[in-house]
N, C-alpha and C. Protein backbone atom coordinates (compact mmCIF):
# COMPACT_ATOMS: atom_id res chain seq x y z
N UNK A 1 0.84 -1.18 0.00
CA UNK A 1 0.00 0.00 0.00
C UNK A 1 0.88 1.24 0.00
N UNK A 2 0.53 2.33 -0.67
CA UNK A 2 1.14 3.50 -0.70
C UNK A 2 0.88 4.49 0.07
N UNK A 3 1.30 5.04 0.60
CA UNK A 3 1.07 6.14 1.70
C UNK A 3 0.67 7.13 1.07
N UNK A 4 -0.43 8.22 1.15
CA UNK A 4 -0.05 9.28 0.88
C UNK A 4 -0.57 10.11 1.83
N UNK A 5 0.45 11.43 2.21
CA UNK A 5 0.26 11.66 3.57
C UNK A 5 -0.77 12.92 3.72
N UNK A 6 -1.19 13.49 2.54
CA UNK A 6 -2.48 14.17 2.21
C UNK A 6 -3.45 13.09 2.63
N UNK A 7 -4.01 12.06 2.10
CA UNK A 7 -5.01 11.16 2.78
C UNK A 7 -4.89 10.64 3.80
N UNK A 8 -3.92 10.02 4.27
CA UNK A 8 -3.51 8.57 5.33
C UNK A 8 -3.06 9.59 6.78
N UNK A 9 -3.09 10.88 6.88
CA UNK A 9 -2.47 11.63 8.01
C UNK A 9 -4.13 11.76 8.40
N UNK A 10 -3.93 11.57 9.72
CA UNK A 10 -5.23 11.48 10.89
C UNK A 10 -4.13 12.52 11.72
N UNK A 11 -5.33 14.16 11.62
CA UNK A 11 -4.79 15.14 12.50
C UNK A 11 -5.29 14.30 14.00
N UNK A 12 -5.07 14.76 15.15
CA UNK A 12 -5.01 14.48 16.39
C UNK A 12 -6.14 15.66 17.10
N UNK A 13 -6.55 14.68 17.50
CA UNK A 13 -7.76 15.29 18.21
C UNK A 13 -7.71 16.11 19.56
N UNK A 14 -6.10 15.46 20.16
CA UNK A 14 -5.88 15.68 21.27
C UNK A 14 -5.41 17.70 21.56
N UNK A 15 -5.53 18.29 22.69
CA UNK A 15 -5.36 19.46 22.57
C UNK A 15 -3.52 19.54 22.89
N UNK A 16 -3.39 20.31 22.04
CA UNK A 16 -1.86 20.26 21.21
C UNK A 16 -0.76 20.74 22.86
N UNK A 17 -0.26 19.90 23.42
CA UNK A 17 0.81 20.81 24.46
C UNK A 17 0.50 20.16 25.86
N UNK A 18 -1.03 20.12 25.55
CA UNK A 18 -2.02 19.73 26.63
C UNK A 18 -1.33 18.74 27.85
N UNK A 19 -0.94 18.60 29.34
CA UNK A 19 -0.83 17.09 29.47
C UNK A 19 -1.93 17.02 30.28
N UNK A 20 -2.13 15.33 29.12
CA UNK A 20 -3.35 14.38 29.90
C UNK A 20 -2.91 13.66 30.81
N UNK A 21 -1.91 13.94 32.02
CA UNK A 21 -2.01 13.31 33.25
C UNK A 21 -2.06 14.36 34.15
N UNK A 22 -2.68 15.55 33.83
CA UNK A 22 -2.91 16.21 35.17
C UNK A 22 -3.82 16.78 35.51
N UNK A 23 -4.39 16.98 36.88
CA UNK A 23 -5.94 16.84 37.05
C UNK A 23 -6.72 17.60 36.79
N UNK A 24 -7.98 17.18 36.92
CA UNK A 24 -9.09 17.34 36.62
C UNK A 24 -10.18 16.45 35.91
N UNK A 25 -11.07 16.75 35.60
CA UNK A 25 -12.15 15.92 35.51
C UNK A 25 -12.27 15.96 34.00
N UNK A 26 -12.68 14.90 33.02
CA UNK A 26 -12.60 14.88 31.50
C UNK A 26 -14.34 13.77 31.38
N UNK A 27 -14.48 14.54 30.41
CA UNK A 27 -15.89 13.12 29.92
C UNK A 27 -15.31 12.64 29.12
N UNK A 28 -15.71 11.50 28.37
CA UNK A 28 -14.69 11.02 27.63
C UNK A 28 -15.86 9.87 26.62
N UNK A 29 -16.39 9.96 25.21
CA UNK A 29 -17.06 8.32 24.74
C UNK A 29 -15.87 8.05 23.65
N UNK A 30 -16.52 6.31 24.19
CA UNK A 30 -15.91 5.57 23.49
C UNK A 30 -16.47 4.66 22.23
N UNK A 31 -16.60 4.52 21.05
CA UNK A 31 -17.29 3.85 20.24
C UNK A 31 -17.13 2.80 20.13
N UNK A 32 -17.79 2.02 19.45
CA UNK A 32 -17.50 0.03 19.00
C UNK A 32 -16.75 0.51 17.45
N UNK A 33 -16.45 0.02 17.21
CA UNK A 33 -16.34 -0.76 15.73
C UNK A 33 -17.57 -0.69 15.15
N UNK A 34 -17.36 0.06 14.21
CA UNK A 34 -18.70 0.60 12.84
C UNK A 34 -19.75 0.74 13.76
N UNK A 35 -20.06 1.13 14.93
CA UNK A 35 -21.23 1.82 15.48
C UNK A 35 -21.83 0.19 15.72
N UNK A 36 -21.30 -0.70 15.96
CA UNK A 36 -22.33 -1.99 16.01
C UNK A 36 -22.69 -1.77 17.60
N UNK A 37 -23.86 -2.39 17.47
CA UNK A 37 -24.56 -2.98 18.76
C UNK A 37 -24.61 -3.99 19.14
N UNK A 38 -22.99 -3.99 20.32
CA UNK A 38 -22.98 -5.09 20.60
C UNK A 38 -23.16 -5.81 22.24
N UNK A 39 -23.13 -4.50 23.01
CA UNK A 39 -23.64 -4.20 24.63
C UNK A 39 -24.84 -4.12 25.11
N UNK A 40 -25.84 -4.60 24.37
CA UNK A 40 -27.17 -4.52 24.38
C UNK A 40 -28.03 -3.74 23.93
N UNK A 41 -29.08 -3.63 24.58
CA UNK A 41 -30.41 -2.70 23.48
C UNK A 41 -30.62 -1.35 24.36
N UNK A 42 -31.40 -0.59 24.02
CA UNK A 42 -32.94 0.30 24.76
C UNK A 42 -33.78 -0.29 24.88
N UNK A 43 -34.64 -0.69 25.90
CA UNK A 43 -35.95 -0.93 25.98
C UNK A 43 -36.95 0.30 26.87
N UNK A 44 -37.56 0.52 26.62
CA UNK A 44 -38.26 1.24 27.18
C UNK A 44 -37.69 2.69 27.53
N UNK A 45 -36.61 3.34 27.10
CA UNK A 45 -35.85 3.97 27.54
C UNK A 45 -34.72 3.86 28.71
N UNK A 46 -34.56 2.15 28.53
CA UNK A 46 -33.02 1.56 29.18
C UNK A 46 -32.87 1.18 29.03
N UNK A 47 -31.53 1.21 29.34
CA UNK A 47 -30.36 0.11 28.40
C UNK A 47 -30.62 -1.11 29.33
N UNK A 48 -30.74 -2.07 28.67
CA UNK A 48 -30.59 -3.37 28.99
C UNK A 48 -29.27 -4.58 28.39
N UNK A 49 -28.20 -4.56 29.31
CA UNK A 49 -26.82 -5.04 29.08
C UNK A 49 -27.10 -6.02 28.51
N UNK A 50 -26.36 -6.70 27.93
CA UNK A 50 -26.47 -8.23 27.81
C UNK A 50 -24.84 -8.75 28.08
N UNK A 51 -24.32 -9.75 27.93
CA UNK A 51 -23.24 -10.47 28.56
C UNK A 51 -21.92 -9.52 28.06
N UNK A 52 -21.87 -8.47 27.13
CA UNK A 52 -20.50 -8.03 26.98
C UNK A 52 -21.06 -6.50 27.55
N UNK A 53 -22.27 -6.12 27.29
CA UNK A 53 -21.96 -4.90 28.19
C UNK A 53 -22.16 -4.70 30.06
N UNK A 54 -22.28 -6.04 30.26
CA UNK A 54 -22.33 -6.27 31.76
C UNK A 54 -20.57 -6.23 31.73
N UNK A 55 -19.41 -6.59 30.94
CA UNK A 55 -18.10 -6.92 30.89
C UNK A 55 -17.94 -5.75 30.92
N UNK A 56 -18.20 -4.66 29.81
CA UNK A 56 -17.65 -3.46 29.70
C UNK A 56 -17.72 -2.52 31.13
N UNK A 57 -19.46 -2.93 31.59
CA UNK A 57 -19.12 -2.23 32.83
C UNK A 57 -18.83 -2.28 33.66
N UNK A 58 -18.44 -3.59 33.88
CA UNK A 58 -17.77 -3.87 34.92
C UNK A 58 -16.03 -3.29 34.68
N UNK A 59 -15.58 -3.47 33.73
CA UNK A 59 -14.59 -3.10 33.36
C UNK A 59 -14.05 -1.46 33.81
N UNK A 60 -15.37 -1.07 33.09
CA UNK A 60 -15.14 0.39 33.62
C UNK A 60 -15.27 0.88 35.34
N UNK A 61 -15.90 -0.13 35.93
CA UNK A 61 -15.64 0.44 37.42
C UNK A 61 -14.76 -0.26 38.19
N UNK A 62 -13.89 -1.05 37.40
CA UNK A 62 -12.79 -1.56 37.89
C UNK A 62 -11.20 -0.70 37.51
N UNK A 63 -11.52 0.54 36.84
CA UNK A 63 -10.48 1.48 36.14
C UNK A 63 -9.94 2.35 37.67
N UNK A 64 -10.20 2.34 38.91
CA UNK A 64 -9.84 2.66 40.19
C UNK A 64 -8.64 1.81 40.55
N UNK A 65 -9.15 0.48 40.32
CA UNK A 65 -8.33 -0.45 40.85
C UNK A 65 -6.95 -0.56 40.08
N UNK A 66 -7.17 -0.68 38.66
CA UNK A 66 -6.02 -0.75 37.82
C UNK A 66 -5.14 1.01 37.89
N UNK A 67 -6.31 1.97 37.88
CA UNK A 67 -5.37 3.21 38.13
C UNK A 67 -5.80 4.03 39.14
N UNK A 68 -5.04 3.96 40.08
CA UNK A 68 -5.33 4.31 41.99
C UNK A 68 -5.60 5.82 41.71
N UNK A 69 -5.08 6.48 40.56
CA UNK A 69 -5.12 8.48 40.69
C UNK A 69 -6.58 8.68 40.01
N UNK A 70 -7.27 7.65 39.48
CA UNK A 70 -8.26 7.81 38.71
C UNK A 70 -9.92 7.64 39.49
N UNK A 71 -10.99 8.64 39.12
CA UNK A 71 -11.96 8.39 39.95
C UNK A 71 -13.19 8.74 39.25
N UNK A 72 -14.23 8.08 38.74
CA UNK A 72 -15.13 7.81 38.55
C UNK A 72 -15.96 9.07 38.92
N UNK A 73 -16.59 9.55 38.02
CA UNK A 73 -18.49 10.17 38.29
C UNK A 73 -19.19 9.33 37.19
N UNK A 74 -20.24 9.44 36.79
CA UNK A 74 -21.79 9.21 36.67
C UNK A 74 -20.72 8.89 34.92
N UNK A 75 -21.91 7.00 34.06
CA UNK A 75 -21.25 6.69 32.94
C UNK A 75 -22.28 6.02 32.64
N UNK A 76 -22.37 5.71 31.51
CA UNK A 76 -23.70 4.75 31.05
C UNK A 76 -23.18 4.14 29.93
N UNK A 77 -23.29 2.57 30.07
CA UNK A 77 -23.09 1.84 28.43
C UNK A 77 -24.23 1.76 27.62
N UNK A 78 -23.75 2.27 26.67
CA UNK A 78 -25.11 1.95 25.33
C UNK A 78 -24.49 0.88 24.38
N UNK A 79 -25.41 0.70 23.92
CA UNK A 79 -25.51 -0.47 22.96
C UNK A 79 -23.98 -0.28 21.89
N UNK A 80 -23.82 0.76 21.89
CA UNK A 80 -22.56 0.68 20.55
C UNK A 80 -21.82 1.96 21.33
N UNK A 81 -21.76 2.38 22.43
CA UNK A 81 -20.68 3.43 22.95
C UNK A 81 -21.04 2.99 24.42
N UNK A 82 -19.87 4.37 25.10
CA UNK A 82 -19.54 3.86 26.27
C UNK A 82 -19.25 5.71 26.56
N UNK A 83 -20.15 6.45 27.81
CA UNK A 83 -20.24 7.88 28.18
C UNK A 83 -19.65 7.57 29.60
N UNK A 84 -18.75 8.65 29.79
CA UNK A 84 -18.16 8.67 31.43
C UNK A 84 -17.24 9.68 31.65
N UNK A 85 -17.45 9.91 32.87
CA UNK A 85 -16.42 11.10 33.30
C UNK A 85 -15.49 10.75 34.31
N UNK A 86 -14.23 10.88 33.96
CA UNK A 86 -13.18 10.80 34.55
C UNK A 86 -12.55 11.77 35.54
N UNK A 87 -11.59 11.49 36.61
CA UNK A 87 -11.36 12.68 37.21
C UNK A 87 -9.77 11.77 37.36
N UNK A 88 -8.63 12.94 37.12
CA UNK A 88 -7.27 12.30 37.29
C UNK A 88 -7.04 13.71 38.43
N UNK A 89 -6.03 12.56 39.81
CA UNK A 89 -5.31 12.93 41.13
C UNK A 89 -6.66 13.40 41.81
N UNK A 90 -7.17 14.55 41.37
CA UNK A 90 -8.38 15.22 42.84
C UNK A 90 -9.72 15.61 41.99
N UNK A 91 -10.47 15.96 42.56
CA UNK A 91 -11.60 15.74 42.53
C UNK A 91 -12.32 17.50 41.97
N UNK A 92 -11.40 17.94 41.22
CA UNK A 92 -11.66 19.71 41.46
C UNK A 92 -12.57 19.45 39.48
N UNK A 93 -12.41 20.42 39.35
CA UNK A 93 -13.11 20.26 38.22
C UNK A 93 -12.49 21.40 37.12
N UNK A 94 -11.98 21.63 36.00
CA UNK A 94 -11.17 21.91 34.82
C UNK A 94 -9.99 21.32 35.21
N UNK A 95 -9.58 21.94 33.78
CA UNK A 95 -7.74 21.91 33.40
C UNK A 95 -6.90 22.67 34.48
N UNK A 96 -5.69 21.89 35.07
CA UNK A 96 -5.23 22.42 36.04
C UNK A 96 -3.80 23.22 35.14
N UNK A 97 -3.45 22.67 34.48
CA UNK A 97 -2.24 22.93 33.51
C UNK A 97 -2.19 23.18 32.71
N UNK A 98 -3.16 23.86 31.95
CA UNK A 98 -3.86 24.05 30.52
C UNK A 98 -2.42 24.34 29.29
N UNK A 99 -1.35 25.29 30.21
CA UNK A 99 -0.25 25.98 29.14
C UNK A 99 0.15 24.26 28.75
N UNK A 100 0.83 25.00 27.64
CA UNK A 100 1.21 23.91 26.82
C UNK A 100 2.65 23.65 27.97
N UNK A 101 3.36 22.49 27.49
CA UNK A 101 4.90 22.41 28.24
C UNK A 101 5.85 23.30 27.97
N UNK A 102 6.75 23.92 28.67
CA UNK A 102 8.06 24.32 28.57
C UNK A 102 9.13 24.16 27.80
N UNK A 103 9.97 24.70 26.92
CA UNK A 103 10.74 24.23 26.29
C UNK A 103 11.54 23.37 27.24
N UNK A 104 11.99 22.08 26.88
CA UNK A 104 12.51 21.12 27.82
C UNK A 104 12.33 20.26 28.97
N UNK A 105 10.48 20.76 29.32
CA UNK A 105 10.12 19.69 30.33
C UNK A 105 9.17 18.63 29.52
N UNK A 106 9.37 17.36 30.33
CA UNK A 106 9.03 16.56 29.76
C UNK A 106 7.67 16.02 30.66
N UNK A 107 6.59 15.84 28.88
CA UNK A 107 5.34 14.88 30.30
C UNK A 107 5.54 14.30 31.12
N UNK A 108 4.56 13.89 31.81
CA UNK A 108 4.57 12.93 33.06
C UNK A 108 4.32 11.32 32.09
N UNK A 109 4.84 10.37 32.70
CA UNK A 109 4.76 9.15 32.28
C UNK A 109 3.18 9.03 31.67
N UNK A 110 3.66 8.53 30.29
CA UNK A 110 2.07 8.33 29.52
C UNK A 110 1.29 6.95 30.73
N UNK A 111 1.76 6.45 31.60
CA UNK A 111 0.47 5.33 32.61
C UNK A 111 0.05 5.94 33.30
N UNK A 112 0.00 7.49 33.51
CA UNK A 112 -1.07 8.12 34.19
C UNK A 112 -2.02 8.99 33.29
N UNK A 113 -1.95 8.76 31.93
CA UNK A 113 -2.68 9.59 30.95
C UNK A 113 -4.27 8.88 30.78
N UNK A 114 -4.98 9.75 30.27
CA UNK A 114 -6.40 9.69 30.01
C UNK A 114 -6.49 8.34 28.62
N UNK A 115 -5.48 8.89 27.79
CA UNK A 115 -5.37 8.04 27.05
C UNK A 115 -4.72 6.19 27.62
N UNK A 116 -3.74 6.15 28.35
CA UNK A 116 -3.16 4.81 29.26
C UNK A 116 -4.81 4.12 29.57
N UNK A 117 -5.73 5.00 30.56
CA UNK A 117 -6.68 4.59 31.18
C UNK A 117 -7.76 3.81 30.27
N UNK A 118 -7.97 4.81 29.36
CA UNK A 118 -8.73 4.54 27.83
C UNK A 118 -8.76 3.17 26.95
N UNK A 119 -7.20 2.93 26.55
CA UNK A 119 -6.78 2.19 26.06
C UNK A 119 -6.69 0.65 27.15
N UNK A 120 -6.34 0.62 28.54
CA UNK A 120 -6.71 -0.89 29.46
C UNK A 120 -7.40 -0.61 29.46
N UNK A 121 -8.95 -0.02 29.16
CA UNK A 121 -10.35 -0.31 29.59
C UNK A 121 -10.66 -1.28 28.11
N UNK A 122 -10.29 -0.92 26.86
CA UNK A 122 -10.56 -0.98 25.92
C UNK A 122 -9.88 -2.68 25.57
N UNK A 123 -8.79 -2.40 26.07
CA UNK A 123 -8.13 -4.05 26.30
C UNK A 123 -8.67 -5.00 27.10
N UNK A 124 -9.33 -4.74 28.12
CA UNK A 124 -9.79 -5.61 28.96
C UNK A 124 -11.35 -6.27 28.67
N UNK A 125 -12.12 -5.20 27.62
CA UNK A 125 -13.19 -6.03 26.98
C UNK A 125 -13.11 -6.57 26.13
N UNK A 126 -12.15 -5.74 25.42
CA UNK A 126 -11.30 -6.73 24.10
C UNK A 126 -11.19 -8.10 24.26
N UNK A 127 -10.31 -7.99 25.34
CA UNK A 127 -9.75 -9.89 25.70
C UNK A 127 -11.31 -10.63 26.01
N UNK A 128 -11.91 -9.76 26.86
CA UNK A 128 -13.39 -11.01 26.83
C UNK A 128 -14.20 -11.43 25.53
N UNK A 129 -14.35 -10.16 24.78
CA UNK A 129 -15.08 -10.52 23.82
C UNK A 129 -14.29 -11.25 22.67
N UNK A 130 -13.02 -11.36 22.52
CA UNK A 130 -12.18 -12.12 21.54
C UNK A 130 -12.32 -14.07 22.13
N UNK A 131 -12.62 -14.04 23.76
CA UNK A 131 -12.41 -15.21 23.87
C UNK A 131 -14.05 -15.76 23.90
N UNK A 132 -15.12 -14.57 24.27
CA UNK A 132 -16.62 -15.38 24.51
C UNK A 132 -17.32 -15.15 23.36
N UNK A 133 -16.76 -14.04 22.06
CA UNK A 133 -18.00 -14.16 21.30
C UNK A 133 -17.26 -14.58 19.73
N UNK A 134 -18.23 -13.93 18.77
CA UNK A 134 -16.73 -14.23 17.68
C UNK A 134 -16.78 -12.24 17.13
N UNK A 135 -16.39 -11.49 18.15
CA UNK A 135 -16.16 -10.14 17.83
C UNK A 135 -15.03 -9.99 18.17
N UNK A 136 -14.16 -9.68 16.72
CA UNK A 136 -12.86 -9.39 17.23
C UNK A 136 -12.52 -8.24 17.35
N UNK A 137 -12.80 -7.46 16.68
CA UNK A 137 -13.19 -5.56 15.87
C UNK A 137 -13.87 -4.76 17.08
N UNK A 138 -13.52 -4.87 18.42
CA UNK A 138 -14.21 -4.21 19.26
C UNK A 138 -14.67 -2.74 19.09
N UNK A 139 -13.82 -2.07 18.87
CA UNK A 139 -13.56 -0.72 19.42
C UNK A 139 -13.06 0.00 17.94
N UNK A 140 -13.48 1.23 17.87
CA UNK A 140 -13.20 2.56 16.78
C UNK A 140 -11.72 2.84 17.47
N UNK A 141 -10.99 2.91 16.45
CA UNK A 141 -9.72 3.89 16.71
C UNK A 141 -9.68 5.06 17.63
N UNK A 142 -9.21 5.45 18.54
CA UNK A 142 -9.11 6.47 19.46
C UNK A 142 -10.51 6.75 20.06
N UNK A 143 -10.92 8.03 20.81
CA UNK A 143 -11.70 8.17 21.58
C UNK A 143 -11.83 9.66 21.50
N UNK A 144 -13.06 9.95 21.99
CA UNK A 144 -13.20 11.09 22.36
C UNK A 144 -12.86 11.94 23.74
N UNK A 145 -12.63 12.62 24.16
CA UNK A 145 -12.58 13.39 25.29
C UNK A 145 -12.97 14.91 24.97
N UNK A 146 -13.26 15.32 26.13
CA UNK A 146 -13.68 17.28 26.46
C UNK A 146 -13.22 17.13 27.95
N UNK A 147 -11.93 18.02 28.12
CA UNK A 147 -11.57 18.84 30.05
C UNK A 147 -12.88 19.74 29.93
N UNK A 148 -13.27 19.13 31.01
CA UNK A 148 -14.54 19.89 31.70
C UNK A 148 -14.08 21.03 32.66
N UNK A 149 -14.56 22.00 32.27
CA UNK A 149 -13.68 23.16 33.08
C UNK A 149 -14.08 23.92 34.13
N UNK A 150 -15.99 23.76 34.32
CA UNK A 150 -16.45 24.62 35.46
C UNK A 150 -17.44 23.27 35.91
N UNK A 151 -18.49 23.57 36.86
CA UNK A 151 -19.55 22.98 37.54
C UNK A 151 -20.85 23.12 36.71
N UNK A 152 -20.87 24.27 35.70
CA UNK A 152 -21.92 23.80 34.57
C UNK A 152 -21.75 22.76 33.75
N UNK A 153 -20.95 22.89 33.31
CA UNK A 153 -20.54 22.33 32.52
C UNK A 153 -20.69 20.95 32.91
N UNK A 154 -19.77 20.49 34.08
CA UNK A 154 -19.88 18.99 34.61
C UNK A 154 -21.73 18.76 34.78
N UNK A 155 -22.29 19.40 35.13
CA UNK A 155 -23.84 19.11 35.85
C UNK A 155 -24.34 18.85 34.50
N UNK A 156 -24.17 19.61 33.26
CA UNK A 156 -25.23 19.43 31.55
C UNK A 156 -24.38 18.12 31.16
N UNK A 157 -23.23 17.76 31.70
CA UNK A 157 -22.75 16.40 30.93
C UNK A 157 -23.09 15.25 31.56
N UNK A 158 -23.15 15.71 32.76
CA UNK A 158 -24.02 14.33 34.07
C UNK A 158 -25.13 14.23 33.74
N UNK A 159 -26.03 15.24 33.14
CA UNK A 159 -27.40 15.40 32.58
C UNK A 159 -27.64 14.20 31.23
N UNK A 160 -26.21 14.83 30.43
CA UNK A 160 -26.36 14.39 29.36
C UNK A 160 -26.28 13.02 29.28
N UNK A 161 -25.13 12.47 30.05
CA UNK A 161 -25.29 10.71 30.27
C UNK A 161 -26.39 9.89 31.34
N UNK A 162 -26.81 10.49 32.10
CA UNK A 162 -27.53 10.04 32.89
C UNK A 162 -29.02 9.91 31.78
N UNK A 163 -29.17 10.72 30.63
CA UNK A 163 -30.49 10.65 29.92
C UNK A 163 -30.16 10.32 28.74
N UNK A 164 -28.67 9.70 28.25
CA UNK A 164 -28.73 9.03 27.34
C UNK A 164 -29.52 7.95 26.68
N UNK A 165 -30.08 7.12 27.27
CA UNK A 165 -30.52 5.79 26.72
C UNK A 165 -32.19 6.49 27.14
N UNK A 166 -32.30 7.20 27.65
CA UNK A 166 -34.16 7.75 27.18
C UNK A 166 -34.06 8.89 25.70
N UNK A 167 -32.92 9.01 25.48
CA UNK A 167 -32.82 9.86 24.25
C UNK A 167 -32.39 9.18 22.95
N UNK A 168 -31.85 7.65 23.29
CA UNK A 168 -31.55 7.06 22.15
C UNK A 168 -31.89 6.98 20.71
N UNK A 169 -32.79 7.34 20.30
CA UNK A 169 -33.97 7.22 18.98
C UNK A 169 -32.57 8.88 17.99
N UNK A 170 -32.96 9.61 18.99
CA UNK A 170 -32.34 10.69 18.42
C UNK A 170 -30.79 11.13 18.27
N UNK A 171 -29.92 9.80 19.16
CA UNK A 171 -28.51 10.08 19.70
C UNK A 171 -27.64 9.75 18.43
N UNK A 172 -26.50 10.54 18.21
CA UNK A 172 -26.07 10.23 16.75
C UNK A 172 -25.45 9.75 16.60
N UNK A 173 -25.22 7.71 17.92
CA UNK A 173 -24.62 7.43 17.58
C UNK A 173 -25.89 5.77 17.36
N UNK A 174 -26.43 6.33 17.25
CA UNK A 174 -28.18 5.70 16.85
C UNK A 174 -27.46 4.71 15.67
N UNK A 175 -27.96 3.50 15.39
CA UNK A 175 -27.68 3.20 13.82
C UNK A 175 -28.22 3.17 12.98
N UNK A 176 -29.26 4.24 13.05
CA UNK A 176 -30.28 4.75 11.84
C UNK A 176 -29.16 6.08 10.94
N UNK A 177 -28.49 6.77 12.49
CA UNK A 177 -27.53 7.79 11.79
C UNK A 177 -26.60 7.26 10.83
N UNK A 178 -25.67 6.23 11.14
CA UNK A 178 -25.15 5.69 10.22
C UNK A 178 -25.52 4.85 9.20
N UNK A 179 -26.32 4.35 8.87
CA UNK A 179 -26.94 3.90 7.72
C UNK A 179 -27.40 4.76 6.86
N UNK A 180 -27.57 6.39 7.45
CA UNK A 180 -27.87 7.29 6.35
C UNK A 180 -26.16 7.76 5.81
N UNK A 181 -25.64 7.85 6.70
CA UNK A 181 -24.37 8.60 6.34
C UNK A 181 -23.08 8.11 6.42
N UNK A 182 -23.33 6.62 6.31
CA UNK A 182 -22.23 5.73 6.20
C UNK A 182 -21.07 5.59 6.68
């Protein structure tokens, strides 16, 4: 295959300078592979897990244990994503370090990054679903994140996941959206 770095270059989503190991609180979704539904349904306006998204969530509230600086608020699995807010070292809420780095200092070890945390959550359902189902293709390339920077902000995104799966019909990661827009 030929490279060409006009097509094949994937800019970075991440905020340029930024480091993601220092605290504050981040929301963060995660997608499946082509938007499939593979963590269960909506019924009635709830999600109802079935055997890999009972894995995923468990997975995800086991992300304390694997990373001790890391702490949990309010997350919901849907059928083909995964909504949650993260908090790295304390419990305050924005970007504590927003400037970019210094000429010559160096990040903090990428196993305390948003991304480290991201990626073993993403491995650890991986390995179940490679050995219990026949899904090997878990997960979309990278992830989303937003540093949440005030207490509005955190309260409309706690809003926003806590009423995810009664909003499903309309959520765009619905798979009516992608079947229109491929």
């Amino acid at each position: 295959m030929v490279i060409k770095p006009k097509k094949h270059h994937r800019r970075s989503i991440r905020l340029h300078g930024y480091d993601y190991a220092s605290g504050g609180a981040y929301f963060v979704t995660i997608c499946t592979h082509s938007h499939k539904c593979v963590f269960g349904e909506i019924i009635n306006g709830q999600m109802a897990l079935n055997n890999a998204g009972q894995i995923a969530e468990h997975c995800w509230t086991k992300i304390p244990f694997h990373f001790p600086h890391i702490g949990l608020d309010v997350f919901v699995v849907m059928p083909n994503h995964v909504h949650g807010i993260l908090f790295i070292d304390d419990y305050s809420v924005g970007a504590k370090n927003f400037s970019p780095l210094q000429s010559g200092q160096r990040p903090r070890g990428t196993s305390k990054t948003i991304g480290s945390v991201i990626r073993g959550f993403k491995i650890g359902v991986t390995k179940w679903m490679r050995r219990h189902t026949y899904i090997h293709n878990v997960w979309q390339r990278n992830y989303f994140e937003h540093i949440i920077r005030n207490e509005i902000e955190w309260d409309h995104l706690r809003e926003y996941i806590i009423n995810n799966p009664m909003k499903w019909e309309c959520d765009r990661n619905h798979p009516s959206f992608w079947e229109h827009t491929g």
